[in-house]
C-alpha atoms as a PDB file:
ATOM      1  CA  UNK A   1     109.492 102.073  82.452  1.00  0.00           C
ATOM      2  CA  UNK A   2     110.809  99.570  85.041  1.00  0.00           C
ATOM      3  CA  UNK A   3     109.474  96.300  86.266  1.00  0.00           C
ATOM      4  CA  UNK A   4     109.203  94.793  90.091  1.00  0.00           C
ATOM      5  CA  UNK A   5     109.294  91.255  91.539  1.00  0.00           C
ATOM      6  CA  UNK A   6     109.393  89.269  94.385  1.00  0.00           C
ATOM      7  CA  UNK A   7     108.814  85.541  95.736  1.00  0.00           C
ATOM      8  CA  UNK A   8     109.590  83.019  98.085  1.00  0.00           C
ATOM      9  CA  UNK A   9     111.281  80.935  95.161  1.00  0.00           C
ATOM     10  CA  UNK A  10     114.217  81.598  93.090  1.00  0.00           C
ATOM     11  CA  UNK A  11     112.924  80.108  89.828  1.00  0.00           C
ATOM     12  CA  UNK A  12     109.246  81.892  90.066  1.00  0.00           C
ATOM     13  CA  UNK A  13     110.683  85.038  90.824  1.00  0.00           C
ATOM     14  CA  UNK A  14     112.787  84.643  87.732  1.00  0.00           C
ATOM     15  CA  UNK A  15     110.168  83.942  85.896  1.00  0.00           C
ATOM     16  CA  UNK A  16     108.415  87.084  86.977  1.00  0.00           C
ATOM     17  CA  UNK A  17     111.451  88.891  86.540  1.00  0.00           C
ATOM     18  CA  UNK A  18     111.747  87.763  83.167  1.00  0.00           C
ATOM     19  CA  UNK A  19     107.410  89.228  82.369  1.00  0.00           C
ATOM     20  CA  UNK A  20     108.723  92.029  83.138  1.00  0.00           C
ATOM     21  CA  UNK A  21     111.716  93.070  80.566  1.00  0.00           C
ATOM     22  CA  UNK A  22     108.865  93.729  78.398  1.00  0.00           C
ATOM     23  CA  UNK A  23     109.374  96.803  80.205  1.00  0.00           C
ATOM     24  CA  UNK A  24     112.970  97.843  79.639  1.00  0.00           C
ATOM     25  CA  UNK A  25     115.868  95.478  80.572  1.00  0.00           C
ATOM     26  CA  UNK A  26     119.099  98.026  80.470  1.00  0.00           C
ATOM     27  CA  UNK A  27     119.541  97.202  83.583  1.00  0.00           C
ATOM     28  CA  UNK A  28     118.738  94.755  86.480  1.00  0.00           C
ATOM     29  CA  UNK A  29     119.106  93.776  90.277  1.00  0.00           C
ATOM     30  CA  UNK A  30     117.847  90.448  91.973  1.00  0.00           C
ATOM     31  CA  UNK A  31     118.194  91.352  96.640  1.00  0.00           C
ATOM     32  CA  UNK A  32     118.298  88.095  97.683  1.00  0.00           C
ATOM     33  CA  UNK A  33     117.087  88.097 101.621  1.00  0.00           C
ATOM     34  CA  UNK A  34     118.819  84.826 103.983  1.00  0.00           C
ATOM     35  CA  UNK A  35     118.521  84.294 107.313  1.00  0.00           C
ATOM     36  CA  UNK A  36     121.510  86.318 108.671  1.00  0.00           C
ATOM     37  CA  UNK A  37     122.498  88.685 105.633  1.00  0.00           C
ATOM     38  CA  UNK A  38     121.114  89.838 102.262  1.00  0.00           C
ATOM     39  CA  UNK A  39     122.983  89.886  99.253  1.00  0.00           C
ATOM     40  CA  UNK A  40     122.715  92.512  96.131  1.00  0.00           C
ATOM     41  CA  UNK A  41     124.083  91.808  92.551  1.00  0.00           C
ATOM     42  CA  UNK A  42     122.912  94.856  90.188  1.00  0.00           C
ATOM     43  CA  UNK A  43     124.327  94.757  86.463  1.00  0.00           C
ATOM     44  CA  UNK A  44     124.070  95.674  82.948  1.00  0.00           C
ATOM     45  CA  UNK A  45     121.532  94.129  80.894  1.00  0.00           C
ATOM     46  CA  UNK A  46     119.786  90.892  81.789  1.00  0.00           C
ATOM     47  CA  UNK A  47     119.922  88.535  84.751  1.00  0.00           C
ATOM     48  CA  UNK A  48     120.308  84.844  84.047  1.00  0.00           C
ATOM     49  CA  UNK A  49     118.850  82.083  86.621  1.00  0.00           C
ATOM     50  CA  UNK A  50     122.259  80.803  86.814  1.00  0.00           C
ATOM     51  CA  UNK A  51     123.023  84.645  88.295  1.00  0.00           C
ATOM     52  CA  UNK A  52     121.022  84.075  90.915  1.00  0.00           C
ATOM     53  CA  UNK A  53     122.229  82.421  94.036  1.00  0.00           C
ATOM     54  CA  UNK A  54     120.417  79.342  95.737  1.00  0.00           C
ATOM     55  CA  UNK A  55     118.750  79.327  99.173  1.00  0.00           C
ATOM     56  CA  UNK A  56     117.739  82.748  99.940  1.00  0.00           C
ATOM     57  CA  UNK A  57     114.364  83.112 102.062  1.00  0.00           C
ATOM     58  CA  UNK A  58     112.980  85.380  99.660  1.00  0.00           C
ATOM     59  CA  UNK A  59     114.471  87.374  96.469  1.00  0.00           C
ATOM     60  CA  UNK A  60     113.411  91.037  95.339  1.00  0.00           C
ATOM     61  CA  UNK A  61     113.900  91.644  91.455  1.00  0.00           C
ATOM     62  CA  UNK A  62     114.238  95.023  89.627  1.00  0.00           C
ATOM     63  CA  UNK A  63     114.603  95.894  85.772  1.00  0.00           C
ATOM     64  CA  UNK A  64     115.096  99.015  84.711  1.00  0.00           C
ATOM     65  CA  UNK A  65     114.337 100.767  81.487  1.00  0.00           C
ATOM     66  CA  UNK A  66     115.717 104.255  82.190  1.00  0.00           C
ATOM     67  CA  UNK A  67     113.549 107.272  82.108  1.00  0.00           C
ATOM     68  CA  UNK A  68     116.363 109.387  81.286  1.00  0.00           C
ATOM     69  CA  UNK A  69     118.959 109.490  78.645  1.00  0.00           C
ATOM     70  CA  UNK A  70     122.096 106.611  80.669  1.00  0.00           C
ATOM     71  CA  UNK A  71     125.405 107.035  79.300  1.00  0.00           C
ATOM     72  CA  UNK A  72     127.298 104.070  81.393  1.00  0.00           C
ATOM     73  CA  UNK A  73     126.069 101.981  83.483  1.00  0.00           C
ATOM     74  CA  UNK A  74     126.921 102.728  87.299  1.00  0.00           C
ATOM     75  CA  UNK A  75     126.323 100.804  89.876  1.00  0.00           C
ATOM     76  CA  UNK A  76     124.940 103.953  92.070  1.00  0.00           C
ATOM     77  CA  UNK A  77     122.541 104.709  90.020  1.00  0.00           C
ATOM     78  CA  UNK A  78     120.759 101.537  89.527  1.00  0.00           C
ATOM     79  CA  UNK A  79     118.080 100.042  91.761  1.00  0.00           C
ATOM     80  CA  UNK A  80     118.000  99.222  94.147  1.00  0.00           C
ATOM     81  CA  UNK A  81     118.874 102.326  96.519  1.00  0.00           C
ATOM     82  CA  UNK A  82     119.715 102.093 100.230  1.00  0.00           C
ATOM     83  CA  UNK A  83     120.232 104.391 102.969  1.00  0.00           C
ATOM     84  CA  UNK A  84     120.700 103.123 106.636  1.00  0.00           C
ATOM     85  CA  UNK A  85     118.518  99.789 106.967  1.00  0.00           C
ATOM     86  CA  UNK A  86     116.098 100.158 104.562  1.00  0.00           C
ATOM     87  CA  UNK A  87     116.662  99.263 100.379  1.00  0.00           C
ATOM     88  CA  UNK A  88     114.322 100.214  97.882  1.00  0.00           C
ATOM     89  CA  UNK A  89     113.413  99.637  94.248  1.00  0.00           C
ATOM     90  CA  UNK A  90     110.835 101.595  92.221  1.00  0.00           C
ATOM     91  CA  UNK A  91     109.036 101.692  88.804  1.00  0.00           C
ATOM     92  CA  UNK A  92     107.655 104.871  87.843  1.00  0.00           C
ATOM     93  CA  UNK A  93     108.083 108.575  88.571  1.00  0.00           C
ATOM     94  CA  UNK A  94     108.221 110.494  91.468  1.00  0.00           C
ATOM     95  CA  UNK A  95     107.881 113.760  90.590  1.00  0.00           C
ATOM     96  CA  UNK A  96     108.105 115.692  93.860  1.00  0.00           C
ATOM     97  CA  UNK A  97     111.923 113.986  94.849  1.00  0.00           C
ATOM     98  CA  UNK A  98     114.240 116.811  94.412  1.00  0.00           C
ATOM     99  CA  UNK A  99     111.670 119.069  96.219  1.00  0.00           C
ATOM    100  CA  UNK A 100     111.703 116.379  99.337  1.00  0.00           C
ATOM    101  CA  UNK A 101     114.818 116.222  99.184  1.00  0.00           C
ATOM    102  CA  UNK A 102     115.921 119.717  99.498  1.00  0.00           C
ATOM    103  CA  UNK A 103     117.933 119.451  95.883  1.00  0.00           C
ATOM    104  CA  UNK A 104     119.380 117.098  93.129  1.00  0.00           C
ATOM    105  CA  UNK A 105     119.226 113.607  94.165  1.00  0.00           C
ATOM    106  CA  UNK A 106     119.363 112.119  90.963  1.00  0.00           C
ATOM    107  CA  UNK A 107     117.775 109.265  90.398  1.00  0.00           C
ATOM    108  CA  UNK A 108     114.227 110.266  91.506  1.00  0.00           C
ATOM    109  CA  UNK A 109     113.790 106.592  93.634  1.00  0.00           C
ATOM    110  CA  UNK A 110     116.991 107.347  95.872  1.00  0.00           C
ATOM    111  CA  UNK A 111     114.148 109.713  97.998  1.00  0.00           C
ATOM    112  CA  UNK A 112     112.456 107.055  99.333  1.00  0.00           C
ATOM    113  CA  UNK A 113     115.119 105.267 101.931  1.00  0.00           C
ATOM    114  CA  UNK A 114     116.596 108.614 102.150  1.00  0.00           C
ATOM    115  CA  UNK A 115     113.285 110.285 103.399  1.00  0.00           C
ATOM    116  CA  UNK A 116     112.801 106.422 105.495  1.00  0.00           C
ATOM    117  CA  UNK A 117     115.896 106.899 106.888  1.00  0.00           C
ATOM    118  CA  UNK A 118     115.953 110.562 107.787  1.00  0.00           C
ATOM    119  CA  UNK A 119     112.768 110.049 109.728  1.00  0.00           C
ATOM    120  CA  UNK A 120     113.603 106.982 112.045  1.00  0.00           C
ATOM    121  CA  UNK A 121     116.872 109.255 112.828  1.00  0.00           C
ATOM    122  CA  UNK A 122     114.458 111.655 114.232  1.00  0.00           C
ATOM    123  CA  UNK A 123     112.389 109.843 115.977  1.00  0.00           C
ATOM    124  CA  UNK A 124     114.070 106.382 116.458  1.00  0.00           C
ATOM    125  CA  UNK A 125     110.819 104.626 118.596  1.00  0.00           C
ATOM    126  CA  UNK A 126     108.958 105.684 115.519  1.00  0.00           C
ATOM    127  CA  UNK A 127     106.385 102.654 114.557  1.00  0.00           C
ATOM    128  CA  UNK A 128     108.050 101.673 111.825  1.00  0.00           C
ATOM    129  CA  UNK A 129     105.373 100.586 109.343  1.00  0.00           C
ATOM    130  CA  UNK A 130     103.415 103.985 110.105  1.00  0.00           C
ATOM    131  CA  UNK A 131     106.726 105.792 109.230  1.00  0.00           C
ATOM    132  CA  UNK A 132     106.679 104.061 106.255  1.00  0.00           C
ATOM    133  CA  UNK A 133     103.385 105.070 105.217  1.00  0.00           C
ATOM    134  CA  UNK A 134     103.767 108.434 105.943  1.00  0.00           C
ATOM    135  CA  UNK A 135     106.493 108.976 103.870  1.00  0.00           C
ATOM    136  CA  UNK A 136     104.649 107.230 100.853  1.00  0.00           C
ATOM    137  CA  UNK A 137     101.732 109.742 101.540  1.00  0.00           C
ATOM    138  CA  UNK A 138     104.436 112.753 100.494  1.00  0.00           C
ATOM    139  CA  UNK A 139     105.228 111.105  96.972  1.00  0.00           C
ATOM    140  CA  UNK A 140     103.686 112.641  94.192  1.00  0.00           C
ATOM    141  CA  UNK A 141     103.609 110.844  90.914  1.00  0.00           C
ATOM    142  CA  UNK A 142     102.764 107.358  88.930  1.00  0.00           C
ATOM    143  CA  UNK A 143     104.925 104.679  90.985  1.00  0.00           C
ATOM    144  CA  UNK A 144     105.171 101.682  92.718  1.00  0.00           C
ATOM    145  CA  UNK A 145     107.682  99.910  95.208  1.00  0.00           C
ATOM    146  CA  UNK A 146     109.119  97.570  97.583  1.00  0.00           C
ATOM    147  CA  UNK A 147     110.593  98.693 100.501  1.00  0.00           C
ATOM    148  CA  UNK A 148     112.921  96.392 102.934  1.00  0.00           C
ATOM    149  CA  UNK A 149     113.870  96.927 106.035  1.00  0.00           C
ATOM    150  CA  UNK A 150     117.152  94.973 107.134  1.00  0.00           C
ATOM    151  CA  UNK A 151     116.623  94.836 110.692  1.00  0.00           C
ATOM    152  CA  UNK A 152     112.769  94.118 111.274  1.00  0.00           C
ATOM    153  CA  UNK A 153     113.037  91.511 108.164  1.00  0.00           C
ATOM    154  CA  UNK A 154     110.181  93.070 106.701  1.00  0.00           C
ATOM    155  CA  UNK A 155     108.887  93.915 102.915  1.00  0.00           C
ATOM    156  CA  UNK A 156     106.565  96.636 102.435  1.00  0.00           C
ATOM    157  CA  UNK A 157     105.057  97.021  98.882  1.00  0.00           C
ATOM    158  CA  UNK A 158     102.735 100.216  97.904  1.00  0.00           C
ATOM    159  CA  UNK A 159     101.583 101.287  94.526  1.00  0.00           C
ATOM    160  CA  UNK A 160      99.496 104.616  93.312  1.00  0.00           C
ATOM    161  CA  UNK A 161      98.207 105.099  89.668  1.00  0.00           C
ATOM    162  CA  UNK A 162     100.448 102.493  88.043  1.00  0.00           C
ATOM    163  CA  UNK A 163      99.840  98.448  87.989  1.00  0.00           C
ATOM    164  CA  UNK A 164     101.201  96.125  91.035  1.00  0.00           C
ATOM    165  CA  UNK A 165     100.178  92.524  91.333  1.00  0.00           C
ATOM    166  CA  UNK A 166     100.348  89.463  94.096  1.00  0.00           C
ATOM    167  CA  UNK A 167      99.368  86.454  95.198  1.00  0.00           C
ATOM    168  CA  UNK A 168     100.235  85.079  98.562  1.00  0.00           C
ATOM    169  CA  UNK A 169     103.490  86.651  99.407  1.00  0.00           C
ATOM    170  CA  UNK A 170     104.498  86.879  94.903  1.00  0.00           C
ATOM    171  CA  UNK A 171     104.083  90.306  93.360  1.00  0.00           C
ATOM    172  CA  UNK A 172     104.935  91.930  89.847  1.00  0.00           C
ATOM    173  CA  UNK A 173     104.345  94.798  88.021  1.00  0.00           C
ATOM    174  CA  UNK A 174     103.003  92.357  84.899  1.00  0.00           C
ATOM    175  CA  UNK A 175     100.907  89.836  85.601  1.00  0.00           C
ATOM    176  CA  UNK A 176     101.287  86.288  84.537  1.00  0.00           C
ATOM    177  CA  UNK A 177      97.923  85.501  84.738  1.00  0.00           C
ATOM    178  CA  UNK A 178      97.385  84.123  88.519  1.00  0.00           C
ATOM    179  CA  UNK A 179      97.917  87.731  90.217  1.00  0.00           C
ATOM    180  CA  UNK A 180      95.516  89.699  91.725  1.00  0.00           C
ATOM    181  CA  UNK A 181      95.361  93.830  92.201  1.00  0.00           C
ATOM    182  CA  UNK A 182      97.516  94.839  95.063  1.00  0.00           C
ATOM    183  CA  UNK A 183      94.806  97.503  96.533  1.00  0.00           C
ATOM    184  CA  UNK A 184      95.614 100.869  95.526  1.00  0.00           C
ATOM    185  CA  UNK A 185      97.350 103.028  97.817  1.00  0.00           C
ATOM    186  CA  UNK A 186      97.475 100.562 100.822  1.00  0.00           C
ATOM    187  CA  UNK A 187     101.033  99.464 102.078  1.00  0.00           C
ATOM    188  CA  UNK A 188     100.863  95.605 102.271  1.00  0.00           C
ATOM    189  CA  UNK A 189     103.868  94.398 104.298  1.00  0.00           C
ATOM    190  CA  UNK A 190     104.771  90.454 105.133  1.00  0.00           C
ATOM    191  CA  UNK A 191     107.992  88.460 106.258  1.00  0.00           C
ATOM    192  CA  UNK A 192     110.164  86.212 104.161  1.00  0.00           C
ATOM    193  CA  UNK A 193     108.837  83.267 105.679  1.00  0.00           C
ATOM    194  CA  UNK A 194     105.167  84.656 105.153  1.00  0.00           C
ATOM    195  CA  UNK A 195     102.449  82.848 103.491  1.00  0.00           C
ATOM    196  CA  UNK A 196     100.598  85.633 103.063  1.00  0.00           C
ATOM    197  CA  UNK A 197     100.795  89.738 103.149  1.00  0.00           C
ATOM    198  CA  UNK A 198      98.786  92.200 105.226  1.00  0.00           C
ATOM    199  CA  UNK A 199      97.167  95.485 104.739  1.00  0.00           C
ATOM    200  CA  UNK A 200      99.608  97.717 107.184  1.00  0.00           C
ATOM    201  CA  UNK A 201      97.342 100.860 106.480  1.00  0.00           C
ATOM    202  CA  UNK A 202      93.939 101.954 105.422  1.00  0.00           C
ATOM    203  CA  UNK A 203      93.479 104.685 102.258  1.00  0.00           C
ATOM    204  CA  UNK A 204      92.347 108.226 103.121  1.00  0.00           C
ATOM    205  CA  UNK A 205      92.813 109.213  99.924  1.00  0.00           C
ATOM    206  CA  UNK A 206      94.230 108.550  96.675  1.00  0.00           C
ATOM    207  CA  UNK A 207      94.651 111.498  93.762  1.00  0.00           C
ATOM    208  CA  UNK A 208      98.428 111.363  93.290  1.00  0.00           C
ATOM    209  CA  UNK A 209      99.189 111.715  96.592  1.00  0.00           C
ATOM    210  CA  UNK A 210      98.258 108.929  98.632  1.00  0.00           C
ATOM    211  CA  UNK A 211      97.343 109.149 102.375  1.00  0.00           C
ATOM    212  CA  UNK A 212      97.197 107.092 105.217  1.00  0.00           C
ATOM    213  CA  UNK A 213      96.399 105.677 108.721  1.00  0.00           C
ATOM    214  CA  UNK A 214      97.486 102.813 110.765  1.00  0.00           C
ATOM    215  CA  UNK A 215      94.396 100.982 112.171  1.00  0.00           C
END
């Protein structure tokens, strides 16, 4: 089992970071988003808030208790996973990703930016949030995620069958008490500088597959 996190502020998303290693802690990430750049510092074990590097706009947290027997720890298969402009981190399993992916990808999350990616390379005026969505309607399985997209600025976070909370523009996959349910199966999106997120799509339907529509 793996944990997410995100939040405006570097010591409250350490905290969250921290509710979460509950859930396995062999290995962790902290994304930390700034104005021109982002920077990504994955490593074995546990993060320390002296790890973490001051004035970002917004920092995205991963832990990572593996779902399958690790060896060594290597930096390519640890969250999070990016392909082209979009990074990714993901708790849970998605058990259609070799399928989508036409073979062995490995780590199961590594589908996600890769199927992102493929897509806007097919159709590059493709609206980018309903892109997004559509390629969370062809996971199967118990997951949730973040999603961010380098050149828009943007954070998308989804969940189906598996527990995702926020507040304002915080989330967490354990809740420290002041989080609400992020909706099931609705991709809620917002900017660093956000206050607040938005509902990006509405649910069709929800049994393992999720579907949607942009509004």
């Amino acid at each position: 089992m793996c944990g997410i996190a995100g939040s405006r502020s570097r010591e409250s998303g350490f905290d969250l970071y921290q509710l979460n290693l509950s859930r396995g802690c062999y290995s962790s990430s902290v994304t930390c988003i700034y104005p021109n750049g982002h920077f990504i510092d994955k490593r074995f074990g546990i993060l320390s808030l002296n790890d973490i590097p001051l004035n970002a706009e917004y920092y995205l947290f991963h832990s990572r208790g593996p779902t399958v027997e690790t060896a060594e720890f290597n930096w390519d298969d640890n969250h999070p996973f990016c392909y082209g402009r979009f990074i990714v981190s993901h708790n849970g399993i998605i058990e259609n990703a070799n399928e989508l992916y036409g073979g062995n990808i490995g780590v199961d999350s590594r589908v996600v930016p890769y199927l992102i990616d493929k897509s806007l390379r097919y159709s590059p005026s493709y609206h980018i949030p309903s892109l997004v969505a559509n390629v969370v309607s062809q996971l199967k399985g118990t997951f949730s995620l973040w999603i961010y997209d380098t050149t828009d600025k943007k954070i998308y976070i989804t969940r189906n069958d598996t527990t995702l909370f926020n507040y304002g523009t915080e989330f967490s996959s354990s809740n420290p008490g002041y989080l609400i349910d992020v909706p099931q199966n609705q991709l809620l999106c917002f900017s660093p500088n956000d206050n607040t997120m938005k509902i990006c799509t509405s649910v069709i339907s929800t049994v393992n597959k999720p579907k949607y529509f942009i509004p």
